[in-house]
PDB file of N, CA and C in Angstrom:
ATOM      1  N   UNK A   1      56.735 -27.516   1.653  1.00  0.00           N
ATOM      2  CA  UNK A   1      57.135 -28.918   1.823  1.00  0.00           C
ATOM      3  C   UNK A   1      55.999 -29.837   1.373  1.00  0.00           C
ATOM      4  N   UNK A   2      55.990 -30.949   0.978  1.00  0.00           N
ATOM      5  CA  UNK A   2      55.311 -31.715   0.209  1.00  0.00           C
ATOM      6  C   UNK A   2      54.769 -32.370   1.000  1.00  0.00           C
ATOM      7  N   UNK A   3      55.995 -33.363   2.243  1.00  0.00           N
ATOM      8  CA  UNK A   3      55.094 -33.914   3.194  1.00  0.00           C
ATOM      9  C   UNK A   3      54.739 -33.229   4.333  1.00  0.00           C
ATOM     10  N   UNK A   4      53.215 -34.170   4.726  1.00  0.00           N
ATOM     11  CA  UNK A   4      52.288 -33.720   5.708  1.00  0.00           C
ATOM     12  C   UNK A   4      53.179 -33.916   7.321  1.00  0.00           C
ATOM     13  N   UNK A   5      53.142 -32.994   8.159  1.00  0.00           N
ATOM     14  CA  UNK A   5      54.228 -32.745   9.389  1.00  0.00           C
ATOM     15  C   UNK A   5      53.002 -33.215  10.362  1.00  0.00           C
ATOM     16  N   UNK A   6      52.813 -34.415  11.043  1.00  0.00           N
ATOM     17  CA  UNK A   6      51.827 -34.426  11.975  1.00  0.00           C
ATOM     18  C   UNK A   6      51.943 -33.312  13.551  1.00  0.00           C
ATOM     19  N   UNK A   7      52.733 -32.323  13.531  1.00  0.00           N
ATOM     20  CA  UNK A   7      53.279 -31.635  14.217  1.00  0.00           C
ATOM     21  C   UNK A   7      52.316 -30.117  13.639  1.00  0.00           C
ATOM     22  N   UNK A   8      51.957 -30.055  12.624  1.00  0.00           N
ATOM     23  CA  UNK A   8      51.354 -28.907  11.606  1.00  0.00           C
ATOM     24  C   UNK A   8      50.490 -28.165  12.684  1.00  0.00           C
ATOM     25  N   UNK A   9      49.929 -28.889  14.041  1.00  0.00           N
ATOM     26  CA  UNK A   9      48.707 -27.957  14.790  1.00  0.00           C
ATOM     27  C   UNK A   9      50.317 -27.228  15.928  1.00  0.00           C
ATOM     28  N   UNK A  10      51.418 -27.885  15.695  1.00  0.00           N
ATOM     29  CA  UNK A  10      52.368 -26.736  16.567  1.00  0.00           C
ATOM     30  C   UNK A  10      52.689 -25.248  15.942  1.00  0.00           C
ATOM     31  N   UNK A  11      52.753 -25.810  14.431  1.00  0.00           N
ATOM     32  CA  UNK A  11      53.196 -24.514  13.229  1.00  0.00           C
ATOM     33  C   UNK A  11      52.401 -23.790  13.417  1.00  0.00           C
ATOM     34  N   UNK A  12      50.945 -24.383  13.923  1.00  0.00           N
ATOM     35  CA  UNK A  12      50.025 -23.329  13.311  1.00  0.00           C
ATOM     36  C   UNK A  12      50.002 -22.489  14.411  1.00  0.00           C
ATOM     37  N   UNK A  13      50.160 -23.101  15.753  1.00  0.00           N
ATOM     38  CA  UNK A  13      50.155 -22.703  17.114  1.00  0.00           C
ATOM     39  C   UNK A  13      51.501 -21.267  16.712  1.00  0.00           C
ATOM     40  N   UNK A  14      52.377 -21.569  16.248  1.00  0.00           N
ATOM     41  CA  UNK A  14      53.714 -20.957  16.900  1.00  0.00           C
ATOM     42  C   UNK A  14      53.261 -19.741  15.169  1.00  0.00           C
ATOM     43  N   UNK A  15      52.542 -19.532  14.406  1.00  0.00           N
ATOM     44  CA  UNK A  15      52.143 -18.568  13.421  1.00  0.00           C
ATOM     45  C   UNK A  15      51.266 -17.887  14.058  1.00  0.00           C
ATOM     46  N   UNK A  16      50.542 -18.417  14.839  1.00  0.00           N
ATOM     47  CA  UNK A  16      49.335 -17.576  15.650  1.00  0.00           C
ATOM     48  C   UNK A  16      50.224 -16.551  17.001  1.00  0.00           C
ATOM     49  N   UNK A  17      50.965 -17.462  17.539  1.00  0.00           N
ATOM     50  CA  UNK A  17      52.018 -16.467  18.037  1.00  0.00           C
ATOM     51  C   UNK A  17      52.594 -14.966  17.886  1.00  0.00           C
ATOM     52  N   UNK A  18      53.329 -15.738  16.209  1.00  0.00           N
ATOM     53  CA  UNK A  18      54.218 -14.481  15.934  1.00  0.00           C
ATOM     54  C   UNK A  18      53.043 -13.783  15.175  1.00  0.00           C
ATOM     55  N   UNK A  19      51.937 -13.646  14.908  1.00  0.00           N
ATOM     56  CA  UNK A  19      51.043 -12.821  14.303  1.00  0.00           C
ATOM     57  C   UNK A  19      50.208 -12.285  15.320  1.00  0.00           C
ATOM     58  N   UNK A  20      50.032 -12.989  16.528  1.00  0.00           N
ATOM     59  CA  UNK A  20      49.949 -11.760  17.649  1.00  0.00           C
ATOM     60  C   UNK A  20      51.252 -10.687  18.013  1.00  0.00           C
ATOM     61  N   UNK A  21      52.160 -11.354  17.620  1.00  0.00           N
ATOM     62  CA  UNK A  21      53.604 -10.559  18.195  1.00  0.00           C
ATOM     63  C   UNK A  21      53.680  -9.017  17.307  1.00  0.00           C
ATOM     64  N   UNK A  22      53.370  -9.676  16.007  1.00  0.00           N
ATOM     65  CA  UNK A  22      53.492  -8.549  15.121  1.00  0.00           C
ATOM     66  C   UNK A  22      51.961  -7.649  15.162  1.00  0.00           C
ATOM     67  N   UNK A  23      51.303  -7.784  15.531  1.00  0.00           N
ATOM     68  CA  UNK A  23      49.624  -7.064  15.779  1.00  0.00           C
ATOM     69  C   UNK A  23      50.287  -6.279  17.356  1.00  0.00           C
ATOM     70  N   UNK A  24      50.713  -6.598  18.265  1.00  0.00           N
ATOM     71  CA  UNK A  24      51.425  -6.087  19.239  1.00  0.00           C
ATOM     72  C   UNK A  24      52.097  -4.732  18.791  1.00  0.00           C
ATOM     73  N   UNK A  25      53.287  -5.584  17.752  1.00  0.00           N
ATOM     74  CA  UNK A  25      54.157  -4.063  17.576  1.00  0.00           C
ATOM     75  C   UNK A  25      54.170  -3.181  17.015  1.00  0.00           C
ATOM     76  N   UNK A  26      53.239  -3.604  15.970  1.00  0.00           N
ATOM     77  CA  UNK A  26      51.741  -2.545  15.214  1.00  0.00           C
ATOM     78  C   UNK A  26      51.259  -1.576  16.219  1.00  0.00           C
ATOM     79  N   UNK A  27      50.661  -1.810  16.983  1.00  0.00           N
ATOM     80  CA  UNK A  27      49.928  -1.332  18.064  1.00  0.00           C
ATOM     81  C   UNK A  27      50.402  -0.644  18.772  1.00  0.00           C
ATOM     82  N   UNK A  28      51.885  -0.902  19.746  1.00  0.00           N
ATOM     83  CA  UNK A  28      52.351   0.049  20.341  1.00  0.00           C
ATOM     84  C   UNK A  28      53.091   1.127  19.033  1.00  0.00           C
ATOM     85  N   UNK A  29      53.481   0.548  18.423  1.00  0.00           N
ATOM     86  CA  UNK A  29      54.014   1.690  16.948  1.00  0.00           C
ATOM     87  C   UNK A  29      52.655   3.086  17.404  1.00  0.00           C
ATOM     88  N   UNK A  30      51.458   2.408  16.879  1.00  0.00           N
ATOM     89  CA  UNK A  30      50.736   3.641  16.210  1.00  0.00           C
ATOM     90  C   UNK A  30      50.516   4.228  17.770  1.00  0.00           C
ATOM     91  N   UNK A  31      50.212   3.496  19.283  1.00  0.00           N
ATOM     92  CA  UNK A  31      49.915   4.755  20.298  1.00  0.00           C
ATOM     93  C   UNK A  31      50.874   5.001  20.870  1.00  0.00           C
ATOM     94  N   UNK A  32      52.216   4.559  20.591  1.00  0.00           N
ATOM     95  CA  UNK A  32      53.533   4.963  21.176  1.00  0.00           C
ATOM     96  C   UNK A  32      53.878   6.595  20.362  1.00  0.00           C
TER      97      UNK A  32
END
């Protein structure tokens, strides 16, 4: 998107999220 979202520190909040979510299911994957 072109324009700037003054909301952008929520995106970044809610990417930091799902990239713990997915480091999670990584994780139980490999000691499950």
């Amino acid at each position: 998107m072109m324009m700037r979202i003054e909301r952008s520190g929520l995106v970044d909040l809610l990417s930091l999220v799902m990239n713990a979510g997915i480091a999670v299911a990584i994780a139980l994957t490999v000691l499950g």
